[in-house]
N, C-alpha and C. Protein backbone atom coordinates (compact mmCIF):
# COMPACT_ATOMS: atom_id res chain seq x y z
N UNK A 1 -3.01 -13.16 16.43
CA UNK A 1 -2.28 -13.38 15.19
C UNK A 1 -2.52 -12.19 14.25
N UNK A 2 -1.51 -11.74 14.01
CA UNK A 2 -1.69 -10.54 12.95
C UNK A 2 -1.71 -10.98 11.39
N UNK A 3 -3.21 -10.09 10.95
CA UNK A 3 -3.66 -10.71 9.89
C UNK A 3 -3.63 -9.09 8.81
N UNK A 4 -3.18 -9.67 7.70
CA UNK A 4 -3.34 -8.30 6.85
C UNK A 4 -3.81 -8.78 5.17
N UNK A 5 -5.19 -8.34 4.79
CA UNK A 5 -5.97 -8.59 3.88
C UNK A 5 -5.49 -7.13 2.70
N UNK A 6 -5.07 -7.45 2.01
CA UNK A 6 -5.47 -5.97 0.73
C UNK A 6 -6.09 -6.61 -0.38
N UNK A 7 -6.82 -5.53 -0.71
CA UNK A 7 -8.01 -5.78 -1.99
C UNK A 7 -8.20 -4.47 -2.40
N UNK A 8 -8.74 -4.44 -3.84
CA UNK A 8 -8.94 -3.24 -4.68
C UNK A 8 -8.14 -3.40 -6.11
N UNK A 9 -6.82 -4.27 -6.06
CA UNK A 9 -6.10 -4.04 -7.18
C UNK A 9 -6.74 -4.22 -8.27
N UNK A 10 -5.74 -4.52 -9.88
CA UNK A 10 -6.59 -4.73 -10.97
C UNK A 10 -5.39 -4.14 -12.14
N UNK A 11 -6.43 -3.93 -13.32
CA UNK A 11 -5.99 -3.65 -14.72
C UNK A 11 -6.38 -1.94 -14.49
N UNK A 12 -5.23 -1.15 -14.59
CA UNK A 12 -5.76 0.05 -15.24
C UNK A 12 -4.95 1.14 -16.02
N UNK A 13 -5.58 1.30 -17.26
CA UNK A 13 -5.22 2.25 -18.21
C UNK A 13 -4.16 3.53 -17.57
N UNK A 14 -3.34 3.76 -18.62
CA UNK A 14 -2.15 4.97 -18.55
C UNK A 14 -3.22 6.00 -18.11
N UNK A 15 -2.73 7.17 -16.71
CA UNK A 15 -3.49 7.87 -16.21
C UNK A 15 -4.60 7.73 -15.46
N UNK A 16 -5.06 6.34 -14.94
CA UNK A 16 -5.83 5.87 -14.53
C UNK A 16 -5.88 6.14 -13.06
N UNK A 17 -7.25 5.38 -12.55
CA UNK A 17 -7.36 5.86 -10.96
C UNK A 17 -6.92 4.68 -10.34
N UNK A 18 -6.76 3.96 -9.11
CA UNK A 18 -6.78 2.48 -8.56
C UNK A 18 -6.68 2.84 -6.96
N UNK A 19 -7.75 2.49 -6.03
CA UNK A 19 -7.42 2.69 -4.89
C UNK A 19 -7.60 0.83 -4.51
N UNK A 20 -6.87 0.86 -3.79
CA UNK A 20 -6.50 -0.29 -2.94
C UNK A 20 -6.37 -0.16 -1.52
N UNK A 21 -6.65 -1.37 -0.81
CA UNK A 21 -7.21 -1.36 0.73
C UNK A 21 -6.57 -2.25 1.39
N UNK A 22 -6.24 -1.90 3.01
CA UNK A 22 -5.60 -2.99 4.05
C UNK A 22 -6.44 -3.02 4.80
N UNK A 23 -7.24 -4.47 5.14
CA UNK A 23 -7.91 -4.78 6.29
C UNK A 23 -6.49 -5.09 7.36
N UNK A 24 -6.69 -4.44 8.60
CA UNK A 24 -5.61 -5.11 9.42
C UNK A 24 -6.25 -5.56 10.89
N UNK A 25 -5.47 -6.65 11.11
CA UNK A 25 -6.11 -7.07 12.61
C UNK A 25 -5.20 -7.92 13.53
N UNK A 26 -5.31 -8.30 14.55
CA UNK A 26 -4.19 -8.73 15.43
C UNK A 26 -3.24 -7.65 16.35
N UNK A 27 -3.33 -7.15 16.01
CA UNK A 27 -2.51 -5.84 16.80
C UNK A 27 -3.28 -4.51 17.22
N UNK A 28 -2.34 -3.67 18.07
CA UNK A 28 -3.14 -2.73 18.43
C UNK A 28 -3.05 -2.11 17.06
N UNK A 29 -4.23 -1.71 16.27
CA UNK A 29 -3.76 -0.59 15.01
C UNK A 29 -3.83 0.85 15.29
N UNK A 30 -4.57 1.15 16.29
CA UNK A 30 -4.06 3.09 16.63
C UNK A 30 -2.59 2.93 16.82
N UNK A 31 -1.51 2.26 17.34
CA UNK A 31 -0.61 2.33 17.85
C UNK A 31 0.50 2.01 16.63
N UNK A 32 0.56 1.60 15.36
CA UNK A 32 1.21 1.41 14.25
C UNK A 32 1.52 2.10 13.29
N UNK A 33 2.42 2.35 13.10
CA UNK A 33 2.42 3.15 11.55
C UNK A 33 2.08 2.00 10.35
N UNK A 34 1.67 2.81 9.24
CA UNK A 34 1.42 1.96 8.03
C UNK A 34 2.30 1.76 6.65
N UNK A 35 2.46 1.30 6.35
CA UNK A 35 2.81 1.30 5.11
C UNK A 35 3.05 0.91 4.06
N UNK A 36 2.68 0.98 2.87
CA UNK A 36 2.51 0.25 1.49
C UNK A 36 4.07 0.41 0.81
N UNK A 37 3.95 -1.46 0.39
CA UNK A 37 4.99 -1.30 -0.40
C UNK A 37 5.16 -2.35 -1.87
N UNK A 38 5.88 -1.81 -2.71
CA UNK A 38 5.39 -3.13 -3.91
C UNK A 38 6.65 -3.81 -4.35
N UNK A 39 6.44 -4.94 -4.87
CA UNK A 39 7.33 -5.44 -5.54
C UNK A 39 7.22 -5.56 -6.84
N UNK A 40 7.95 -5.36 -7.57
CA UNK A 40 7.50 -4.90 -9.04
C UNK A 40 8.18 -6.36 -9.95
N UNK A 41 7.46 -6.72 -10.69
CA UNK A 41 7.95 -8.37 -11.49
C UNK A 41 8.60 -8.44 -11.62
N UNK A 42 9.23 -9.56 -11.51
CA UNK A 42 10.49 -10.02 -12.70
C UNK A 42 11.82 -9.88 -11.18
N UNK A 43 11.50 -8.89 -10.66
CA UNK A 43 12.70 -9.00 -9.14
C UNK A 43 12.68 -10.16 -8.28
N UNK A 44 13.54 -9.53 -7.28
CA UNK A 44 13.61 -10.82 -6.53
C UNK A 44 12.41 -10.33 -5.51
N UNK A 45 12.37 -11.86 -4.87
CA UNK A 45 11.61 -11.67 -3.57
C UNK A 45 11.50 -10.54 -2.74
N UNK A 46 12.75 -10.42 -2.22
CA UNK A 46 13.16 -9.71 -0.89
C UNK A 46 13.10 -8.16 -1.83
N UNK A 47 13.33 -7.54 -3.05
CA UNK A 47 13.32 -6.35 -3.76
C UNK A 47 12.10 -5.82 -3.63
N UNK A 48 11.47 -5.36 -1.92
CA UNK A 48 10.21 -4.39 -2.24
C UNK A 48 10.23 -3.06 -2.06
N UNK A 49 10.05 -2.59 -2.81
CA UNK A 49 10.08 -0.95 -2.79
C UNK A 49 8.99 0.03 -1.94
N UNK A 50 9.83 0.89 -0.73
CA UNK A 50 8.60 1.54 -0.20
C UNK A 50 7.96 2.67 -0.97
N UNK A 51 6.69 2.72 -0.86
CA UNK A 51 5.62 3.41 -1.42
C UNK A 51 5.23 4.57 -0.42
N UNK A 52 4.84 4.14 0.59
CA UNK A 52 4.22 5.33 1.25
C UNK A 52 4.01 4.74 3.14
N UNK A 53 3.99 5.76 3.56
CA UNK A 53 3.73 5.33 4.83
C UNK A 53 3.04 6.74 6.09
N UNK A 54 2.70 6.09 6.64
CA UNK A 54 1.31 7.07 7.44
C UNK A 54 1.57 6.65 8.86
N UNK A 55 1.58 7.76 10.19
CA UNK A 55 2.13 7.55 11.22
C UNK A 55 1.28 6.95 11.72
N UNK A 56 0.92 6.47 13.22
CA UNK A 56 -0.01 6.32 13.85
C UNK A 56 -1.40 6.86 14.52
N UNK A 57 -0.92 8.10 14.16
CA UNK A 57 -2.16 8.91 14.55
C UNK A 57 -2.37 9.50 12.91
N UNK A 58 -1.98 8.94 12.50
CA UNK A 58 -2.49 9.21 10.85
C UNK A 58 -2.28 10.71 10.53
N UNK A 59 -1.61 11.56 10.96
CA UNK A 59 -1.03 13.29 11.03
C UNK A 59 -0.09 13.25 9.94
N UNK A 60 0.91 12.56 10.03
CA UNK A 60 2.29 12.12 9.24
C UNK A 60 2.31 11.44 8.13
N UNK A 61 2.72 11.54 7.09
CA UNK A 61 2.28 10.85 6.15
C UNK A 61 4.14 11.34 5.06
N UNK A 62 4.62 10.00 4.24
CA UNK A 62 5.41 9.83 4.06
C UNK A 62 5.35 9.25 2.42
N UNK A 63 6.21 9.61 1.31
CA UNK A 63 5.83 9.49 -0.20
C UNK A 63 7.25 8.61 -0.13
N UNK A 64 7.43 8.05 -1.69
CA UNK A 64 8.66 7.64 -2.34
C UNK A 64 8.40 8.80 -3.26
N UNK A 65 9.66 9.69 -4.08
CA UNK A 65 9.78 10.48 -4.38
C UNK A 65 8.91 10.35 -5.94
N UNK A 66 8.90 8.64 -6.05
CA UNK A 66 8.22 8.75 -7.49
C UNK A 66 6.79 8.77 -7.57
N UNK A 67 5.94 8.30 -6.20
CA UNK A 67 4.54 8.90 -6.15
C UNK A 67 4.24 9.75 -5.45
N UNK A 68 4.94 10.87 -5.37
CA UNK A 68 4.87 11.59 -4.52
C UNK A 68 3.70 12.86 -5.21
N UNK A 69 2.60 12.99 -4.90
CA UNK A 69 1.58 13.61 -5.71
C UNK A 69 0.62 13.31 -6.37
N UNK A 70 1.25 12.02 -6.98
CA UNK A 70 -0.04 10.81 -7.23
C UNK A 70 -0.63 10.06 -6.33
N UNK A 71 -0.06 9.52 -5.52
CA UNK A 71 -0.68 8.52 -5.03
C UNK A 71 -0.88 9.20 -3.32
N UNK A 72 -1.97 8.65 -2.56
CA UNK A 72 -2.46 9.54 -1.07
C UNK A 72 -2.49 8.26 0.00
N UNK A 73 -2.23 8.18 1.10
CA UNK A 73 -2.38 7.17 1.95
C UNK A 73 -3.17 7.57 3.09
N UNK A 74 -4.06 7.11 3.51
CA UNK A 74 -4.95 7.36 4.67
C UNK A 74 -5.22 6.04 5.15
N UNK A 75 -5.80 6.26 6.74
CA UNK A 75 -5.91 5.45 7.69
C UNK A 75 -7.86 5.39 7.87
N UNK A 76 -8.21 4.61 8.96
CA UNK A 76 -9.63 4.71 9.49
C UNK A 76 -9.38 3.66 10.88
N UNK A 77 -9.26 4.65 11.73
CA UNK A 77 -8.77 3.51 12.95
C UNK A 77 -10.43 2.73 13.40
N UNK A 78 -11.13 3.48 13.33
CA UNK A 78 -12.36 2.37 13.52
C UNK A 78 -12.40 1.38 12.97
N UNK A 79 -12.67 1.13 11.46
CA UNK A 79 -12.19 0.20 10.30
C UNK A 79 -11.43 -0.54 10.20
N UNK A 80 -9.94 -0.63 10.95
CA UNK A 80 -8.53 -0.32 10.81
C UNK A 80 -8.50 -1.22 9.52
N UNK A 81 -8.36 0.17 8.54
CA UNK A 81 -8.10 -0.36 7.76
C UNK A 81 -6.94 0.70 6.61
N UNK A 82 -6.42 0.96 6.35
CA UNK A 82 -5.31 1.77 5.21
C UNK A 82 -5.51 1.78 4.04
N UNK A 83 -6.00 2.60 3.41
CA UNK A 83 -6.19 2.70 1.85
C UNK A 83 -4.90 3.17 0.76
N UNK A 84 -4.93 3.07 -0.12
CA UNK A 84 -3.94 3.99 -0.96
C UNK A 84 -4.75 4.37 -2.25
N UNK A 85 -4.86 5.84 -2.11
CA UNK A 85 -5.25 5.77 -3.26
C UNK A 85 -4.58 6.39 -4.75
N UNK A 86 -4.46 5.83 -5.47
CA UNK A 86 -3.36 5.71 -6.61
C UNK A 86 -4.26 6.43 -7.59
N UNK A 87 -3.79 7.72 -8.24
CA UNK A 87 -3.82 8.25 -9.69
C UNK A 87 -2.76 8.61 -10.85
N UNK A 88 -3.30 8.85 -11.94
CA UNK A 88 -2.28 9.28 -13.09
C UNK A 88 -1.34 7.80 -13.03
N UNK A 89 -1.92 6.79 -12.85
CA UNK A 89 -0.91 5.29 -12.63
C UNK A 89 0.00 5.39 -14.23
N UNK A 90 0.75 5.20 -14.39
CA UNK A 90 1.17 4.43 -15.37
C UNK A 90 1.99 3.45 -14.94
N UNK A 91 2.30 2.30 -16.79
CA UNK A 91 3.02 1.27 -16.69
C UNK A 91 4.03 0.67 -15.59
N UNK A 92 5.01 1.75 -14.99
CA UNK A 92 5.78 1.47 -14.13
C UNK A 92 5.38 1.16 -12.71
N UNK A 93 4.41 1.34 -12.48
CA UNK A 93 3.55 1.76 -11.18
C UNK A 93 3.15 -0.03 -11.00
N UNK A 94 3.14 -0.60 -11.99
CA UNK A 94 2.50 -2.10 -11.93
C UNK A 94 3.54 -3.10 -10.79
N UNK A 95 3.37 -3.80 -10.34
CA UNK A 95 3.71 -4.94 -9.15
C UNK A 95 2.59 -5.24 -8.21
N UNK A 96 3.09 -5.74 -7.23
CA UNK A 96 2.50 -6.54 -6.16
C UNK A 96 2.83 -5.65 -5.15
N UNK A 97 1.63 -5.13 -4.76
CA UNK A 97 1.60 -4.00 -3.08
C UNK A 97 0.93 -4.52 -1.97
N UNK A 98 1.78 -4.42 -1.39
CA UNK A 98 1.72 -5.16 0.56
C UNK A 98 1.38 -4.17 1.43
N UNK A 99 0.72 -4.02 2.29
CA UNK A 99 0.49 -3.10 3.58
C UNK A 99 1.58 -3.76 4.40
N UNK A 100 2.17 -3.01 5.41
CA UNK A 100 2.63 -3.65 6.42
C UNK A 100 2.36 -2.51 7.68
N UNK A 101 2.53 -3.25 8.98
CA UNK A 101 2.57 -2.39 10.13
C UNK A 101 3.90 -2.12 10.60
N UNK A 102 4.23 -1.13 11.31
CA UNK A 102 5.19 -0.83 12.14
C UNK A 102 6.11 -1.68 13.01
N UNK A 103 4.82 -2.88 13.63
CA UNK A 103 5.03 -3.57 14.60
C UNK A 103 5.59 -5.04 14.13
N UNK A 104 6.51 -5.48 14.36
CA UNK A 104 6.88 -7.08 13.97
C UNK A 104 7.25 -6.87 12.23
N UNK A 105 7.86 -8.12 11.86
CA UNK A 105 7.17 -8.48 10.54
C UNK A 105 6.56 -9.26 10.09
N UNK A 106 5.48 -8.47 9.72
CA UNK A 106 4.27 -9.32 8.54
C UNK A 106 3.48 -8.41 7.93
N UNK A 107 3.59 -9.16 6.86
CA UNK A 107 3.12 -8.44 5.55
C UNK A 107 1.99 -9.23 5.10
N UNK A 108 1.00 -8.82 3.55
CA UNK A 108 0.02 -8.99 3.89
C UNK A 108 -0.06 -9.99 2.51
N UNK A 109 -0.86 -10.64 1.67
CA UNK A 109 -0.77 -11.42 0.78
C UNK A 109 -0.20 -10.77 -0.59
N UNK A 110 -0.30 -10.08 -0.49
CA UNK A 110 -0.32 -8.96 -1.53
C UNK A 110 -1.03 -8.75 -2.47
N UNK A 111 -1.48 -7.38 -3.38
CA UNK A 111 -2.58 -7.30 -4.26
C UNK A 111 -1.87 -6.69 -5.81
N UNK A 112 -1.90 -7.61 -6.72
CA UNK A 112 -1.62 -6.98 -7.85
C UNK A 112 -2.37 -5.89 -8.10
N UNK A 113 -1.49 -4.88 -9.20
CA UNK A 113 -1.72 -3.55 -9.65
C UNK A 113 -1.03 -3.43 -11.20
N UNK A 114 -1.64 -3.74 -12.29
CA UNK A 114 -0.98 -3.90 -13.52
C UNK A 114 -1.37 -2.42 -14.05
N UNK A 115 -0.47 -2.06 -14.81
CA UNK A 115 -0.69 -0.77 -15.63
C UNK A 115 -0.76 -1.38 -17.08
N UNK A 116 -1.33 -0.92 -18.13
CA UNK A 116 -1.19 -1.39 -19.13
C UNK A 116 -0.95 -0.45 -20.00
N UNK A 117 0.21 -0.80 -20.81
CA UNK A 117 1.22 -0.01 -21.64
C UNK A 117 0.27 0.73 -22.78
């Protein structure tokens, strides 16, 4: 059963740091690409916006044009686990961010990320 845990989110100030984490398990994870994505309040369900994504051998690595410089995505296949780590956050940056894998769909509980104005 593929299981996907993220933790790290929170409250943080305009310009701030926030790294956030995917435990993943159930699947092969060397063999997946990764990738974070959020849904930002007030949208609908199905409205999640991709963030970033990282190949399987973790070489490749993929931005949305609006964190593209802020925010870094890395892997740890021992761990298997996917980090993101988020700087210079501001307000807009706030929603609910999901890891997902390559493989199937499932996504993970998701971890709030509030910016505060």
């Amino acid at each position: 059963q593929v299981r996907l845990v993220e933790s790290g989110g929170g409250l943080v100030q305009p310009g701030g740091r926030l790294n956030i984490s995917c435990a993943a398990s159930g699947f092969i994870f060397s063999e997946a690409a990764m990738s974070w994505h959020r849904h930002f309040t007030g949208k609908e369900y199905e409205e999640r916006e991709f963030v970033a994504r990282i190949s399987s051998s973790g070489l490749s690595t993929y931005y949305h044009r609006s964190v593209r410089g802020r925010f870094t995505i890395s892997r740890d296949v021992a761990k298997q686990t996917v980090l993101l780590q988020m700087t210079n956050l501001n307000p807009e940056d706030s929603g609910v961010y999901y890891c997902k894998p390559s493989v199937g769909e499932h996504w993970g509980q998701g971890m709030p990320v509030t910016g505060s104005p």
